[in-house]
Protein backbone atom coordinates (compact mmCIF):
# COMPACT_ATOMS: atom_id res chain seq x y z
CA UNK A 1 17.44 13.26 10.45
CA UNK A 2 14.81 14.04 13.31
CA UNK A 3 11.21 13.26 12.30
CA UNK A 4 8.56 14.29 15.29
CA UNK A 5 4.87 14.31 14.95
CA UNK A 6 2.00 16.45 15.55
CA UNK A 7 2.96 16.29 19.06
CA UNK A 8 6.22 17.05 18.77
CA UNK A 9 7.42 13.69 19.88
CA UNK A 10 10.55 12.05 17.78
CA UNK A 11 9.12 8.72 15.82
CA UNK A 12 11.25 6.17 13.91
CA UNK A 13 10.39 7.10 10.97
CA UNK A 14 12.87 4.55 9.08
CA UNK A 15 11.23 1.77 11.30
CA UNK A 16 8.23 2.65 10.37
CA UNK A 17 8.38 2.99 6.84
CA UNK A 18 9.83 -0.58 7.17
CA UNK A 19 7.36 -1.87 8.40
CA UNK A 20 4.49 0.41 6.44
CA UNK A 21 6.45 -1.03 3.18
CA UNK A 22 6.07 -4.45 4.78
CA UNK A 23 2.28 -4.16 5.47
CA UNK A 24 1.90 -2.37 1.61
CA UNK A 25 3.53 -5.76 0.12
CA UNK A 26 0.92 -7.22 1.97
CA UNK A 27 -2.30 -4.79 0.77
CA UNK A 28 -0.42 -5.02 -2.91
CA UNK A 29 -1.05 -8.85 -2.66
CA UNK A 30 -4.28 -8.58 -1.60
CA UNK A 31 -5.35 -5.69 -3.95
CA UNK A 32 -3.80 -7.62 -6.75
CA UNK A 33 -5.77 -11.28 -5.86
CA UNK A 34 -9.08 -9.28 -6.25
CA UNK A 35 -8.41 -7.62 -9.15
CA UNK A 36 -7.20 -10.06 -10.86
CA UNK A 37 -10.63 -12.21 -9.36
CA UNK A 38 -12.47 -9.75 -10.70
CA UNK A 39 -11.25 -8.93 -13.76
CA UNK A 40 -12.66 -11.64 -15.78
CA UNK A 41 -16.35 -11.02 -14.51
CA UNK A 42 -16.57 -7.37 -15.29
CA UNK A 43 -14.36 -7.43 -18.70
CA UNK A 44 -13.50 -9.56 -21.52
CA UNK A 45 -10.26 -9.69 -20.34
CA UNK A 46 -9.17 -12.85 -18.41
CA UNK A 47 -6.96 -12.61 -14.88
CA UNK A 48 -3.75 -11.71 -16.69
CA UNK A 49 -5.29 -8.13 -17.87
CA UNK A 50 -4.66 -6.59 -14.61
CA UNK A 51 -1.14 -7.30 -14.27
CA UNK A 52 -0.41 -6.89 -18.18
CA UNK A 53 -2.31 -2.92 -17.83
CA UNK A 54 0.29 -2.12 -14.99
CA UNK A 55 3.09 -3.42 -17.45
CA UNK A 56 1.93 -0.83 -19.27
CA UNK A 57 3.21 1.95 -17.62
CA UNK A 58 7.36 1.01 -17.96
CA UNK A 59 6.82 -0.83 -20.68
CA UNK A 60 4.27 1.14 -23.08
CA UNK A 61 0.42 0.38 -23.53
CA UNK A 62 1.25 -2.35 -26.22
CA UNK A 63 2.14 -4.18 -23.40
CA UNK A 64 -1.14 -5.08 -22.60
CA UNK A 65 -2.12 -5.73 -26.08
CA UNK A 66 -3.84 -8.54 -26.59
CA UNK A 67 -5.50 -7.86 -23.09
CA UNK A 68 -6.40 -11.78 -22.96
CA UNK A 69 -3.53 -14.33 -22.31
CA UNK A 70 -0.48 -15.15 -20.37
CA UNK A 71 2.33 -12.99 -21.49
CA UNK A 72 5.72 -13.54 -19.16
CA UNK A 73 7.11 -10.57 -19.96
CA UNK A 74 4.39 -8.12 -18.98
CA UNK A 75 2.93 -10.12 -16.76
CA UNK A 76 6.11 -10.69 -14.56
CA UNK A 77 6.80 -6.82 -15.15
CA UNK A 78 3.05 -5.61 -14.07
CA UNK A 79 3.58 -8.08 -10.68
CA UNK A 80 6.71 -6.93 -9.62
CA UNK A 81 5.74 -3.03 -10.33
CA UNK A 82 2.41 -3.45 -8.42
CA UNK A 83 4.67 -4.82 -5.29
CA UNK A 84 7.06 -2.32 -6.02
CA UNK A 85 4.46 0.95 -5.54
CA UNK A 86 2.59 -1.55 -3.26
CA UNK A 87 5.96 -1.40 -0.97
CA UNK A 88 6.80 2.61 -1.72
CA UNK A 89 2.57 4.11 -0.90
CA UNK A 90 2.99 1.44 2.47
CA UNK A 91 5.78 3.16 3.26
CA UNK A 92 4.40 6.39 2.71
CA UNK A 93 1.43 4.99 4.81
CA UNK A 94 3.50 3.83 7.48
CA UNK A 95 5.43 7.30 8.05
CA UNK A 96 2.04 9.33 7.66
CA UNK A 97 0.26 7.27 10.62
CA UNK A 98 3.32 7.90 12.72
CA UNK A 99 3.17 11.68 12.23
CA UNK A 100 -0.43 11.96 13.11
CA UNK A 101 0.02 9.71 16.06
CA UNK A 102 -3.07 7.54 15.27
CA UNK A 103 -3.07 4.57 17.89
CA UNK A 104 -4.98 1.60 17.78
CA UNK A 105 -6.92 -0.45 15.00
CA UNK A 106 -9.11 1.36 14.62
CA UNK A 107 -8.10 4.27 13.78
CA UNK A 108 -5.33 3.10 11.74
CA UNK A 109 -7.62 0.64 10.11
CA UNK A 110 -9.74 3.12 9.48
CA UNK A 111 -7.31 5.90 7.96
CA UNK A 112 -6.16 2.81 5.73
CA UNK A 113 -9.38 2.75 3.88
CA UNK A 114 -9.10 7.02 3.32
CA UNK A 115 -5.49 6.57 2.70
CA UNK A 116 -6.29 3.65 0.01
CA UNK A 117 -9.45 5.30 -1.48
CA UNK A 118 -6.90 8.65 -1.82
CA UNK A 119 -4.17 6.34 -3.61
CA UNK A 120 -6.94 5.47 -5.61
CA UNK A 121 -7.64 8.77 -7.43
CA UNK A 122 -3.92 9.75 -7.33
CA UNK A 123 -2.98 6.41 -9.30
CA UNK A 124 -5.41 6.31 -11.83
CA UNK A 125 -5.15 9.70 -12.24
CA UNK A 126 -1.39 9.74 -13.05
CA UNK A 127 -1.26 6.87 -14.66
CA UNK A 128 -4.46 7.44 -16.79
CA UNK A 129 -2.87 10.84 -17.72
CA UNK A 130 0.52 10.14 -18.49
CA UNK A 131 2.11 6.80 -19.27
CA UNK A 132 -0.50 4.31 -20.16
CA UNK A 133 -3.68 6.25 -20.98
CA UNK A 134 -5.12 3.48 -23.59
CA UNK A 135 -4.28 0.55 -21.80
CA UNK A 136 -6.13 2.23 -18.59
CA UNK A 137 -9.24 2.85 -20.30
CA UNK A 138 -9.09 -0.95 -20.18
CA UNK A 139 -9.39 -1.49 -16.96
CA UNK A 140 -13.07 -1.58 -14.88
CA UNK A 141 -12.62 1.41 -12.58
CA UNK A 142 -14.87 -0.82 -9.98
CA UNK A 143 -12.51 -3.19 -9.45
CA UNK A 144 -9.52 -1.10 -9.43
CA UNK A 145 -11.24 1.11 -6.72
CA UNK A 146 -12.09 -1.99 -4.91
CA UNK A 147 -8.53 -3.47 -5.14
CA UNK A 148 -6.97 0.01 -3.38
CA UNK A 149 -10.01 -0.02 -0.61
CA UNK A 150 -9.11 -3.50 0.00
CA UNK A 151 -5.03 -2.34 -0.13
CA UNK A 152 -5.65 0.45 2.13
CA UNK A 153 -7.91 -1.57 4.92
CA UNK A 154 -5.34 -4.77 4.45
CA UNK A 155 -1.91 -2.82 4.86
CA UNK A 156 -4.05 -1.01 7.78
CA UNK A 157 -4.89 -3.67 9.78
CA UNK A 158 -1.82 -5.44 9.07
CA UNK A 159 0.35 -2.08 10.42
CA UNK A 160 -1.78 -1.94 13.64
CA UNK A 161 -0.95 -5.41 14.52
CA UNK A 162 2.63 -5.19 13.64
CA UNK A 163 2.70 -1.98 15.46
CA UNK A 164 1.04 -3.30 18.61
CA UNK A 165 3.77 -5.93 18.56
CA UNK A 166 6.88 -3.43 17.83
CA UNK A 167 5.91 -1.43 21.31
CA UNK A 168 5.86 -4.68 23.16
CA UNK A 169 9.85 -4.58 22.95
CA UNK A 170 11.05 -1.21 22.27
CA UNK A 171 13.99 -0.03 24.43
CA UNK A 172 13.33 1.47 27.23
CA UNK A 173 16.24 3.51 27.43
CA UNK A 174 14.85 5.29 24.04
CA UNK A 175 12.44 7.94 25.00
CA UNK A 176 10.47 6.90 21.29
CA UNK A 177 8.29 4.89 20.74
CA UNK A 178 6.95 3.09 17.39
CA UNK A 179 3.60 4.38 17.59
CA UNK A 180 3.01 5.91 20.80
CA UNK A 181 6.03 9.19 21.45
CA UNK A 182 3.87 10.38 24.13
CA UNK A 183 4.59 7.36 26.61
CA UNK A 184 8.06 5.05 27.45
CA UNK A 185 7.12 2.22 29.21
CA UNK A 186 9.47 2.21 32.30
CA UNK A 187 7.66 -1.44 33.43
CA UNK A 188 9.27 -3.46 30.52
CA UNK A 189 12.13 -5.46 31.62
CA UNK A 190 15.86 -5.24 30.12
């Protein structure tokens, strides 16, 4: 299948979405270490209640009942799920910067923090409407807004550089590039 972008140059789009899911493990880390920093500071919950609340939404919202406390089961759940859409809206991410040919930190840094303020609403929107409702209603909406900035800005930066380094030895007998379709480097050596 033959993905191009908005200038109608072919991208490797499965590449891409490798390494976008790559760079969303990474924003899913960091989006999970500060909320689960924060957690205890703005509720009564401890740093369990964050991944406990995400449990919620395979396992039920009982999962996160009593929202204090180390509980394996939701607990291990709620971290590997986070990863899990953590690795699957990178992906997304990664695939998205490649079709509007965005180049560069900053711009790709930058489009991280829109792209995780937008994941953001769309999460806590589904999620709060469908699956785990009471246990959501838990959760400080600061810190879960904070968590996706800090996904979105982390996954960005951390897609730039891994971008920057994936042109640096493309083929040059490929006329696509990682990020940049508009340009094969002809200097590179074989």
């Amino acid at each position: 299948m033959e993905i191009t972008n908005i200038r109608h140059h072919r991208i490797r789009w499965r590449r891409l979405a490798a390494l976008g899911a790559g760079a969303g493990l990474v924003g899913a880390l960091v989006m999970l270490l500060i909320s689960m920093a924060t957690m205890p500071l703005l509720t009564d919950g401890d740093a369990w209640t964050f991944p406990k609340v995400i449990s919620g939404a395979l396992l039920g919202s009982d999962a996160a009942t009593p929202l204090t406390g180390f509980e394996s089961g939701p607990v291990i759940v709620g971290l590997v799920l986070q990863l899990v859409i953590g690795a699957i809206v990178g992906a997304i991410y990664g695939v998205l910067v490649a079709m509007f040919d965005l180049e560069g930190w900053t711009p790709v840094t930058l489009f991280g923090l829109i792209f995780g303020a937008t994941t953001f609403v769309t999460i806590v929107s589904i999620i709060s409407a469908t699956v785990a409702a009471d246990s959501v209603e838990a959760l400080p909406i600061i810190a879960t807004f904070w968590g996706s900035i800090a996904f979105g800005l982390t996954a960005g930066a951390v897609l730039a550089r891994w971008a920057d380094r994936s042109d640096l030895d493309q083929d040059t007998t490929e006329r696509v590039g990682a990020f940049e379709g508009d340009e094969v480097r002809t200097d590179l050596p074989r």
